[in-house]
C-alpha atoms as a PDB file:
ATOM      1  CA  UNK A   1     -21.095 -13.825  -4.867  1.00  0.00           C
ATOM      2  CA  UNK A   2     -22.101 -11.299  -2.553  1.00  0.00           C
ATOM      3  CA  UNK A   3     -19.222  -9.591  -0.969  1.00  0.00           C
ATOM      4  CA  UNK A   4     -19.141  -8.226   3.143  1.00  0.00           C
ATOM      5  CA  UNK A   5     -19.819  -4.959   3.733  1.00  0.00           C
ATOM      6  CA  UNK A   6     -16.442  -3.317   4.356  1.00  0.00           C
ATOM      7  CA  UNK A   7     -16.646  -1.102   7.902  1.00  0.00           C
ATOM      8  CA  UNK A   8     -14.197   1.988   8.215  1.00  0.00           C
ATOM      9  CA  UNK A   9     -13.097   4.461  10.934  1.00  0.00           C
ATOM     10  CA  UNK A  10     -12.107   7.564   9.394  1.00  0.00           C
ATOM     11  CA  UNK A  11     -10.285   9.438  11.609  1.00  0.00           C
ATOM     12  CA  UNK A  12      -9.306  12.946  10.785  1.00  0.00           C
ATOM     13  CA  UNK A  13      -9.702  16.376  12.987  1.00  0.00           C
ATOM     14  CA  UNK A  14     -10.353  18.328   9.720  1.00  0.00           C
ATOM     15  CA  UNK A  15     -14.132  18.389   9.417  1.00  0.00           C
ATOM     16  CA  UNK A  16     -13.766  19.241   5.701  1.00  0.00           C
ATOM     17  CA  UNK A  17     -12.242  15.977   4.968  1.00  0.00           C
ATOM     18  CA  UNK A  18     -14.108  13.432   6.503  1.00  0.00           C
ATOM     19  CA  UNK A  19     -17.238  15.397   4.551  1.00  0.00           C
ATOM     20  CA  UNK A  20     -15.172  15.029   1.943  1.00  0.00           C
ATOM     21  CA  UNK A  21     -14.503  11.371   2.192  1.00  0.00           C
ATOM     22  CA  UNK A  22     -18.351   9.843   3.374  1.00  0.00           C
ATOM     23  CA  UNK A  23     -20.645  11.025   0.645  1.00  0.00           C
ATOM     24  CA  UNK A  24     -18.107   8.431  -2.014  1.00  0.00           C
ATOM     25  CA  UNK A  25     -17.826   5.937   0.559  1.00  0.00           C
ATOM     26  CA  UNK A  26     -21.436   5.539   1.272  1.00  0.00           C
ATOM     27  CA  UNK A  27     -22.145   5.134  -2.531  1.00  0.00           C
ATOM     28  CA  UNK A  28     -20.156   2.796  -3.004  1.00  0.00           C
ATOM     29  CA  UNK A  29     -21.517   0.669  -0.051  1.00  0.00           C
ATOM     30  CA  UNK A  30     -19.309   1.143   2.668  1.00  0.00           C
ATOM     31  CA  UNK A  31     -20.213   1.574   5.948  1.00  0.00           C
ATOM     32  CA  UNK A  32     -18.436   4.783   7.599  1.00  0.00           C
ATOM     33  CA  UNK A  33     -17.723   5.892  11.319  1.00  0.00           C
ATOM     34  CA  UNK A  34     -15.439   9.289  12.012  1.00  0.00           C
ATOM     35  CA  UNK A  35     -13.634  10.273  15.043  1.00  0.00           C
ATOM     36  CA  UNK A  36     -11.451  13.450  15.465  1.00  0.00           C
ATOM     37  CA  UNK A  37      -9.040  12.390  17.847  1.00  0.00           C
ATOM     38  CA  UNK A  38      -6.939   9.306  18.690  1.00  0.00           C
ATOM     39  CA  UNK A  39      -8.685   8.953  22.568  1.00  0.00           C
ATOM     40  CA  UNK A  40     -12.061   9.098  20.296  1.00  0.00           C
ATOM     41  CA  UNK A  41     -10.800   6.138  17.754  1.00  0.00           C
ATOM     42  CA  UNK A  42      -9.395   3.946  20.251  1.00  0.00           C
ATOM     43  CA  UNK A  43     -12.523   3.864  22.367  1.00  0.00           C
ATOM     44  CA  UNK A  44     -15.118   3.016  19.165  1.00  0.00           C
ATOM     45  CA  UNK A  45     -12.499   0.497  17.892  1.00  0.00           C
ATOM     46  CA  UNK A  46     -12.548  -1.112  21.461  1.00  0.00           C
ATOM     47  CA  UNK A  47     -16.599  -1.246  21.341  1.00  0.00           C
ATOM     48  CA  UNK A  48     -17.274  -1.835  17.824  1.00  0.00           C
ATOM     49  CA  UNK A  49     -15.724  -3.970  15.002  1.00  0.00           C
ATOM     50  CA  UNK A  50     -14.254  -2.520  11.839  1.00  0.00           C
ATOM     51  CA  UNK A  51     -12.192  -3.835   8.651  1.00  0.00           C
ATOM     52  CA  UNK A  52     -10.159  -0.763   8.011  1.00  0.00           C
ATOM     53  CA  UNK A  53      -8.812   2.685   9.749  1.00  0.00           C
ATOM     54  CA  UNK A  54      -7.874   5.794   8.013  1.00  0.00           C
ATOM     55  CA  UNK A  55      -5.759   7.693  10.332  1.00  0.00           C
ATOM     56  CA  UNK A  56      -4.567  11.035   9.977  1.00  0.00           C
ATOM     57  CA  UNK A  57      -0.998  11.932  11.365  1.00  0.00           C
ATOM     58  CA  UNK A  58      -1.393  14.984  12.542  1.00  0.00           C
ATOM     59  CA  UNK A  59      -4.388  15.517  15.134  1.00  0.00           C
ATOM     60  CA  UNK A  60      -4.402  17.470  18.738  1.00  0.00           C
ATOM     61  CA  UNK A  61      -4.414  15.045  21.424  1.00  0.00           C
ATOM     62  CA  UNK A  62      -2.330  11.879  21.392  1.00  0.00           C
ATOM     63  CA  UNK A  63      -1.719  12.201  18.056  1.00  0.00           C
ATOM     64  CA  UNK A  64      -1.572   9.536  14.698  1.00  0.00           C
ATOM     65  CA  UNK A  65       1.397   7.586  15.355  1.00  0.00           C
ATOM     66  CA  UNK A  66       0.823   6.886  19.053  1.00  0.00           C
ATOM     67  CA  UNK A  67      -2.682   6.164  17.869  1.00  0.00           C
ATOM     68  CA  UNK A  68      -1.168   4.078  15.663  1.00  0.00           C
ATOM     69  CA  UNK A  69       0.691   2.210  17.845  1.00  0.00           C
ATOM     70  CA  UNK A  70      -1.736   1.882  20.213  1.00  0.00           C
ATOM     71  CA  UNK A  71      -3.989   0.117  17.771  1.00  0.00           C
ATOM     72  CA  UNK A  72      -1.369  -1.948  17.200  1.00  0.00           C
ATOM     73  CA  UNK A  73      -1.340  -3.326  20.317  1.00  0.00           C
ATOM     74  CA  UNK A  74      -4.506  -5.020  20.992  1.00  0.00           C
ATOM     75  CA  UNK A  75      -5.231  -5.295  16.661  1.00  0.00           C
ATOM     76  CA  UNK A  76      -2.360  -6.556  15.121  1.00  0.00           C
ATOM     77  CA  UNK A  77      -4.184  -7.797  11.659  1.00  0.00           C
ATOM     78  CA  UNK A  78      -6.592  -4.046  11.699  1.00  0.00           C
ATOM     79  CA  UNK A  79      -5.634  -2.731   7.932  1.00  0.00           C
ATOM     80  CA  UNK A  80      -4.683   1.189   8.986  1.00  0.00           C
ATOM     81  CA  UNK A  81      -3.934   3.433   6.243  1.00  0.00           C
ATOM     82  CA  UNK A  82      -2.485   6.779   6.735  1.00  0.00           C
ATOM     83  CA  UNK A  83      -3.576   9.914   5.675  1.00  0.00           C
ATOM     84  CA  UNK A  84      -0.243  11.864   5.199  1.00  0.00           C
ATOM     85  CA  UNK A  85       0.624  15.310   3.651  1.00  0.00           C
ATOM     86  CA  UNK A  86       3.525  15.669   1.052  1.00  0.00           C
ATOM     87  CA  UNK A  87       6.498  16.450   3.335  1.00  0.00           C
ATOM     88  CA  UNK A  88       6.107  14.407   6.468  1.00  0.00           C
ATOM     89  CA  UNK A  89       8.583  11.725   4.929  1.00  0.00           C
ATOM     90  CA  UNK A  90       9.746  10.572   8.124  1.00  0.00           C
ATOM     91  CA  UNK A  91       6.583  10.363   9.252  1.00  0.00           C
ATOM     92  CA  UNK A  92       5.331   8.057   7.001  1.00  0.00           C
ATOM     93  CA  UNK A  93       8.867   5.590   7.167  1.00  0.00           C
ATOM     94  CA  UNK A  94       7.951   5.740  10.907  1.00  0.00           C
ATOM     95  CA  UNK A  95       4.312   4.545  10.513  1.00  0.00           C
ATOM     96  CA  UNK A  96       5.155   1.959   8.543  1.00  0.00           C
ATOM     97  CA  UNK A  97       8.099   0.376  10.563  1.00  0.00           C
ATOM     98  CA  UNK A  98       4.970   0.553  13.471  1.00  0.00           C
ATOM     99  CA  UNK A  99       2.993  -1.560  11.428  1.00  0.00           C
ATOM    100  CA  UNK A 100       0.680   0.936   8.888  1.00  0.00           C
ATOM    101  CA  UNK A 101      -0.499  -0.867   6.201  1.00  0.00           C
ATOM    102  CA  UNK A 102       0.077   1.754   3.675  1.00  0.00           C
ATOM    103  CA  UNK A 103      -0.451   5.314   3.287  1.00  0.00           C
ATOM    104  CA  UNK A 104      -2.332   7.884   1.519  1.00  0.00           C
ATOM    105  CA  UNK A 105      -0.774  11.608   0.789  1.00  0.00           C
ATOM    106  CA  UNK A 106      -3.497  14.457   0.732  1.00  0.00           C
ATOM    107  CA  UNK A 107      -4.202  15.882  -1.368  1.00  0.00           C
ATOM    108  CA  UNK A 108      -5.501  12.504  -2.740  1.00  0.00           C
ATOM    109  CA  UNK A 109      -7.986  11.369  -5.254  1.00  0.00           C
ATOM    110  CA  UNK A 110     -10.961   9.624  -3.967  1.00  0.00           C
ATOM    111  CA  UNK A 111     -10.383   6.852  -6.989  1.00  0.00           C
ATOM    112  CA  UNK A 112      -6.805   6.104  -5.398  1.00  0.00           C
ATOM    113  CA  UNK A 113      -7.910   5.929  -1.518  1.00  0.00           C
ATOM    114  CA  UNK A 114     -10.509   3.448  -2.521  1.00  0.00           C
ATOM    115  CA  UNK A 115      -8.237   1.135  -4.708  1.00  0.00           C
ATOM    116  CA  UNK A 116      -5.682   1.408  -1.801  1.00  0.00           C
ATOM    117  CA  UNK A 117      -8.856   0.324   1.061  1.00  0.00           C
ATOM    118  CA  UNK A 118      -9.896  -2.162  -1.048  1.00  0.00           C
ATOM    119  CA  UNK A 119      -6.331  -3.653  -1.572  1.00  0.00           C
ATOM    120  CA  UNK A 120      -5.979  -3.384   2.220  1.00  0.00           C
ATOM    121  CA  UNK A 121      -9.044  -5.141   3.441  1.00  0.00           C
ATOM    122  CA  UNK A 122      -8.483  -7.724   0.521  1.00  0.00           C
ATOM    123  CA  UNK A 123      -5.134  -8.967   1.361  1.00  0.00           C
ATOM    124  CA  UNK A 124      -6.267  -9.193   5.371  1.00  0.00           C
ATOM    125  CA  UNK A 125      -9.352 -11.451   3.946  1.00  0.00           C
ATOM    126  CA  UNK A 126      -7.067 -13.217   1.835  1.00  0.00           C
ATOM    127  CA  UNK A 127      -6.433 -17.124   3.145  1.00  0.00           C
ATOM    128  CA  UNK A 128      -2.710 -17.250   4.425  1.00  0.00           C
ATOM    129  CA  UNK A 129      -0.367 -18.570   1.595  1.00  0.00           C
ATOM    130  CA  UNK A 130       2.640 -20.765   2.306  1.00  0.00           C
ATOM    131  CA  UNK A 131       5.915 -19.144   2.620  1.00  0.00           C
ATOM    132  CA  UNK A 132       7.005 -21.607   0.181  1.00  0.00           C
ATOM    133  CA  UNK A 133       4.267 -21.472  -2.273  1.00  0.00           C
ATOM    134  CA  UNK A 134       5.171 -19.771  -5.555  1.00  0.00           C
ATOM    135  CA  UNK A 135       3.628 -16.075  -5.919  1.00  0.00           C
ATOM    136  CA  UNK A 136       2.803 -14.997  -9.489  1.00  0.00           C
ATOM    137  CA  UNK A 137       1.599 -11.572 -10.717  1.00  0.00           C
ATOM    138  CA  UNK A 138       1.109 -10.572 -13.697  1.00  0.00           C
ATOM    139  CA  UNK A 139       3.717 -11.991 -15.850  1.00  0.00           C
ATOM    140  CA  UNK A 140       6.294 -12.791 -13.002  1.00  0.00           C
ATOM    141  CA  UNK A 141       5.919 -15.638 -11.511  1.00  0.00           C
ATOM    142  CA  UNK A 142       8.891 -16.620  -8.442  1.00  0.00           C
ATOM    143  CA  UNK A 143       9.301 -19.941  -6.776  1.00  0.00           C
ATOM    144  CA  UNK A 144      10.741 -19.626  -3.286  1.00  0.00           C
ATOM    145  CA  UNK A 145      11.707 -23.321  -3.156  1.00  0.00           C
ATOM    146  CA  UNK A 146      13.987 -23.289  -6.276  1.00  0.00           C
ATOM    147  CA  UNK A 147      14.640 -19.968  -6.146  1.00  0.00           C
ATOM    148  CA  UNK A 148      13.041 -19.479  -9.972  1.00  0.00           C
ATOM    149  CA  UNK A 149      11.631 -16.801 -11.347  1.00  0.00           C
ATOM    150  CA  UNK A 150       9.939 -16.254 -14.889  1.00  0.00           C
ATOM    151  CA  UNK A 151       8.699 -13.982 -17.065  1.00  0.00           C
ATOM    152  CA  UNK A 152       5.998 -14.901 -19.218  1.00  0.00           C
ATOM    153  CA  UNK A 153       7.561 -17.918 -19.063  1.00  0.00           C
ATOM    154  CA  UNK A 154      10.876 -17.264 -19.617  1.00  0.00           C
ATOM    155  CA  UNK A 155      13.667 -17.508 -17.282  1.00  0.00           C
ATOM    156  CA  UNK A 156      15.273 -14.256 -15.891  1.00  0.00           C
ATOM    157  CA  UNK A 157      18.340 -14.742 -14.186  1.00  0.00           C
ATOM    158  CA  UNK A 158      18.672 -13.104 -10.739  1.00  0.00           C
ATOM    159  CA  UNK A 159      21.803 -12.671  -8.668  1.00  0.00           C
ATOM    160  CA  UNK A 160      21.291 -14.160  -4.982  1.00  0.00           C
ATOM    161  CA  UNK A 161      20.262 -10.542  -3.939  1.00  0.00           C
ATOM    162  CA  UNK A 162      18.113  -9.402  -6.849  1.00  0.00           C
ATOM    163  CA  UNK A 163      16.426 -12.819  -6.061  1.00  0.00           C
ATOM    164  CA  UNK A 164      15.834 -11.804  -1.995  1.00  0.00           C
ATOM    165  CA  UNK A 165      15.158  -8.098  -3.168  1.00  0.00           C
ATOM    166  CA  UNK A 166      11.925  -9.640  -5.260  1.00  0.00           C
ATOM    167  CA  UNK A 167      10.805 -12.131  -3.210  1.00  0.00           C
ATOM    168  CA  UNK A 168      10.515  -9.746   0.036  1.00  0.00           C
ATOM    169  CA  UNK A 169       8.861  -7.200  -2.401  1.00  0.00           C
ATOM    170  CA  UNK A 170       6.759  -9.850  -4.166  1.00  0.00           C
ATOM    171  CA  UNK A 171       5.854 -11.639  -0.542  1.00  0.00           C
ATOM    172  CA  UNK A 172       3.999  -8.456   0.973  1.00  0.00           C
ATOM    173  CA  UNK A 173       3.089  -7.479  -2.607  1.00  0.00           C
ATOM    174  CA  UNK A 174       0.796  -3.914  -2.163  1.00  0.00           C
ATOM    175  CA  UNK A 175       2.313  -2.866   1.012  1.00  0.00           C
ATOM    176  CA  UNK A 176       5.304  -0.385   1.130  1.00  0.00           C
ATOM    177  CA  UNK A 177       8.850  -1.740   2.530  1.00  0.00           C
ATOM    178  CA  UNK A 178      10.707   1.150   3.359  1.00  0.00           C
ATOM    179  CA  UNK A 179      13.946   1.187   2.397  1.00  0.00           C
ATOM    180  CA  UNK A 180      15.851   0.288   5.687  1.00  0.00           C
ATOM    181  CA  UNK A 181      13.472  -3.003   6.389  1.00  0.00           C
ATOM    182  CA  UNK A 182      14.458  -4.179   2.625  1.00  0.00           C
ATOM    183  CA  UNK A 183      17.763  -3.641   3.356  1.00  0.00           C
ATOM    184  CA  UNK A 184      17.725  -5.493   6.795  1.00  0.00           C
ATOM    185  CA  UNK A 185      16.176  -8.511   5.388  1.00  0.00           C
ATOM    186  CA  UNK A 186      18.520  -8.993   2.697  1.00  0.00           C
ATOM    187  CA  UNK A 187      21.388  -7.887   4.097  1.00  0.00           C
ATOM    188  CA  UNK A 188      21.147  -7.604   8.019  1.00  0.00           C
ATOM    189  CA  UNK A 189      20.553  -4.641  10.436  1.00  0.00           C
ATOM    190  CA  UNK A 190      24.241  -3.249   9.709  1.00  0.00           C
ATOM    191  CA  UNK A 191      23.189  -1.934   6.111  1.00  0.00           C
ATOM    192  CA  UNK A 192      19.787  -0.525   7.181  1.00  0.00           C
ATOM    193  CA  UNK A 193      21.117   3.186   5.664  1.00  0.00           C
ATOM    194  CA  UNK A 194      22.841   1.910   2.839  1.00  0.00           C
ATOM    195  CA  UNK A 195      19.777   3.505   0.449  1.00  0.00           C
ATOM    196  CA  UNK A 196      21.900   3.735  -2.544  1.00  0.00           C
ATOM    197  CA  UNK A 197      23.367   0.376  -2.739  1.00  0.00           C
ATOM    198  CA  UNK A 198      19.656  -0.861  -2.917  1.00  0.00           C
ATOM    199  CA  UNK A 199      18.747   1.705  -5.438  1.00  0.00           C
ATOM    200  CA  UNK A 200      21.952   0.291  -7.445  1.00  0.00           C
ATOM    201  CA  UNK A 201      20.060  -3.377  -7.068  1.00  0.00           C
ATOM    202  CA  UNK A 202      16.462  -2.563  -8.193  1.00  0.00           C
ATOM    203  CA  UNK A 203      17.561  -0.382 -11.018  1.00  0.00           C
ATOM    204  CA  UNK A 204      19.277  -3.986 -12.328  1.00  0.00           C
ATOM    205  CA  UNK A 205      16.269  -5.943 -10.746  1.00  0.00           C
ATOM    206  CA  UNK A 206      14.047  -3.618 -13.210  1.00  0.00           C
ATOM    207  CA  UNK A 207      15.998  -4.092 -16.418  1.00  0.00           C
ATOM    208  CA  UNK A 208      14.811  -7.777 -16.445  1.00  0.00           C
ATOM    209  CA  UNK A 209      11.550  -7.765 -15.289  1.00  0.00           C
ATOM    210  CA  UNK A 210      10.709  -4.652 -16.792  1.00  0.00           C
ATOM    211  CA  UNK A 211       9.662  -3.850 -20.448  1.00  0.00           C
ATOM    212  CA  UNK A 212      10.619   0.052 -19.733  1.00  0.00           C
ATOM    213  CA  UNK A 213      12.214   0.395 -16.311  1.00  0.00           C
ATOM    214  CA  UNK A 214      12.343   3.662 -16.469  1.00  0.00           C
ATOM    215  CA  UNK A 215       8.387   3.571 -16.038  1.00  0.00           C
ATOM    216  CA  UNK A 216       8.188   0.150 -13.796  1.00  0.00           C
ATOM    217  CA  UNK A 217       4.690  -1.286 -13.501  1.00  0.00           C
ATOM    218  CA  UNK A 218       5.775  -3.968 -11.211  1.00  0.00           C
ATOM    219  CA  UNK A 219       8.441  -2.703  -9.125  1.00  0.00           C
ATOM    220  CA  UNK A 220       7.358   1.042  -7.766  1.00  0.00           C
ATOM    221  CA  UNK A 221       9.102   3.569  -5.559  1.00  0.00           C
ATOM    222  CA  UNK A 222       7.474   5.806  -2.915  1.00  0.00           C
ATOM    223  CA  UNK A 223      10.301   8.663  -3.243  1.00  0.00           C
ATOM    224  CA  UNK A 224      12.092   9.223   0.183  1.00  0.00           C
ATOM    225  CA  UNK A 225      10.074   6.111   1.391  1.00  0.00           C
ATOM    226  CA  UNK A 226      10.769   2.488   0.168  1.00  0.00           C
ATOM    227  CA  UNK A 227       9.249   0.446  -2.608  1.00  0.00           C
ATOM    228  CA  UNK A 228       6.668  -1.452  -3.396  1.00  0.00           C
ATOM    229  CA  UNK A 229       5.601  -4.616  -6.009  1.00  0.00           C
ATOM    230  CA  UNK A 230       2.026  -3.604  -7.081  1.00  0.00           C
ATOM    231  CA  UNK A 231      -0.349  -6.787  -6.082  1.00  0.00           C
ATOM    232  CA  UNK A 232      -2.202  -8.634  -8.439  1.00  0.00           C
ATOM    233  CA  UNK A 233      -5.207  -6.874  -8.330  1.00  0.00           C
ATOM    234  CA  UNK A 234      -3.467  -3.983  -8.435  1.00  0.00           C
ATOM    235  CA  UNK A 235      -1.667  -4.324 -11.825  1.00  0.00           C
ATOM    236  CA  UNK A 236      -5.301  -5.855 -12.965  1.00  0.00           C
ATOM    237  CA  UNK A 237      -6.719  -2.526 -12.316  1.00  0.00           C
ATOM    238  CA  UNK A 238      -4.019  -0.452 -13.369  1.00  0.00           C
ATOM    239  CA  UNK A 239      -3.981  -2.372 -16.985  1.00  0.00           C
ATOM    240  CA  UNK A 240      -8.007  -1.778 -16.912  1.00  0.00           C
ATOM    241  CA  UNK A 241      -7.133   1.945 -16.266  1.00  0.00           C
ATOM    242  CA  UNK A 242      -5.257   2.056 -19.280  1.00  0.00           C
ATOM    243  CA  UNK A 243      -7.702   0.687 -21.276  1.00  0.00           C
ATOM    244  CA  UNK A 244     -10.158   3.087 -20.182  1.00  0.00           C
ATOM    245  CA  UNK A 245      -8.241   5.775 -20.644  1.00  0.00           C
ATOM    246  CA  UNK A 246      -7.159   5.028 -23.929  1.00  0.00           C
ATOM    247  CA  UNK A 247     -10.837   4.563 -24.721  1.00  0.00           C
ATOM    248  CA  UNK A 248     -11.750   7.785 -23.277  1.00  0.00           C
ATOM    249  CA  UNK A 249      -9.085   9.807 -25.613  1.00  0.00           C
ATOM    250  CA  UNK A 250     -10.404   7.899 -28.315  1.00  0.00           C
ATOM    251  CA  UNK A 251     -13.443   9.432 -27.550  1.00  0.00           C
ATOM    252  CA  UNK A 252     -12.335  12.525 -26.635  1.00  0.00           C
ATOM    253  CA  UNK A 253     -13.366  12.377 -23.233  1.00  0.00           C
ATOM    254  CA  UNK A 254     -12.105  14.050 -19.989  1.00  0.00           C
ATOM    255  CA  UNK A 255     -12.790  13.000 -16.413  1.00  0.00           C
ATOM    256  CA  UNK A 256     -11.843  15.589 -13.673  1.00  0.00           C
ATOM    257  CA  UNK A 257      -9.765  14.162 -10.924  1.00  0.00           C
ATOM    258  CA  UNK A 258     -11.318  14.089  -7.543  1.00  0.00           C
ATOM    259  CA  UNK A 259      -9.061  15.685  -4.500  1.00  0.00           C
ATOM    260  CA  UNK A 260      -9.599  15.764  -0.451  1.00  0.00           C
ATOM    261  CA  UNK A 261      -7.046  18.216   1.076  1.00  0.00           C
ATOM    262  CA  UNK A 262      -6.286  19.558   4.373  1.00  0.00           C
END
């Protein structure tokens, strides 16, 4: 089956990395469009039609988070990843809470912005799932209805919270929650800064869905950020990864990582 042609804005006032980014994206079939400001993006996504927006944060002019929420308001379902640097943690919490999809920290391999576009565009083409339908990845599998959840097959036996931790995380599976939305669905608005009593949950959510929780596959962390359960394509390609790489040390075999920086 012949999949669409997936259209993105790239929107970044470094020249160095939007050079950086087409050549990749055009050989892998994508179709590409740049713009250098947020006045610039606003006015081709207005005229044109596109199925995912890399924004930068930091541009002259109105800048990535008003862009952002600009967007926002006449595109509510537009996948927009952001294209971050390592320190602008607020940032980031604050693009998400506006309604980013995700986020992407430069200097960033090409491999990982294109697993992270194609995860974006594939969970807006997605058909909607019932709230109460059960969600299963990987090995986990939750029912909302009866409040289950199993393990390759097993039970695992969740407190009430544990249980509304995972099936917020598991829900939006891919996307980030940052830590103050996770704690104002499970516990209300009034424990939105209570970061370590979460971090006190998920380390026990981890030890039983886990086979090393000290390196989670399922259940990931964006330091200072939130967390996030990896989607089921996702974890597909991350267990492919593995195999690869193991095949390529077999082998003796190096591949040098790709990087875009500002």
């Amino acid at each position: 089956m012949i999949q669409p042609v997936i259209r993105i804005l790239v929107v970044d006032d470094e020249s160095a990395i939007r050079r950086a980014l087409r050549p990749p994206l055009l050989e892998l079939g994508f179709q590409v469009a740049e713009a250098w400001r947020g006045e610039e993006a606003l006015q081709l996504l207005r005229a044109g039609t596109f199925d995912v927006v890399l924004l930068d944060v930091n541009m002259p002019g109105i800048g990535g988070i008003e862009t952002l929420r600009r967007i926002r308001a006449f595109a509510p379902r537009l996948p927009i990843l952001m294209l971050t640097v390592r320190d602008q943690e607020e940032e980031k919490v604050e693009a998400l809470d506006l309604g980013a999809d995700d986020y992407v920290t430069k200097p960033f391999s090409t491999r990982e912005l294109i697993a992270r576009i194609r995860t974006a565009v594939r969970r807006v083409r997605a058909p909607l799932r019932a709230e109460d339908a059960p969600i299963e990845i990987g090995e986990i599998r939750l029912e909302p209805v009866k409040r289950i959840v199993t393990r390759r097959g097993q039970p695992v036996h969740l407190t009430r919270k544990e249980f509304d931790i995972l099936h917020c995380l598991m829900s939006r599976a891919g996307r980030v929650i940052t830590y103050a939305r996770l704690l104002t669905a499970v516990w209300g608005a009034d424990c939105r800064e209570e970061v370590e009593y979460l971090r006190t949950f998920v380390r026990q959510l981890r030890k039983k869905i886990e086979d090393d929780p000290s390196n989670p596959v399922y259940l990931l962390t964006d330091v200072y950020v939130g967390y996030r359960f990896a989607d089921a394509q996702m974890f597909q390609d991350a267990a492919a990864d593995e195999t690869a790489d193991g095949a390529a040390e077999a082998g003796g075999a190096e591949e040098a990582p790709e990087e875009a920086s500002s």
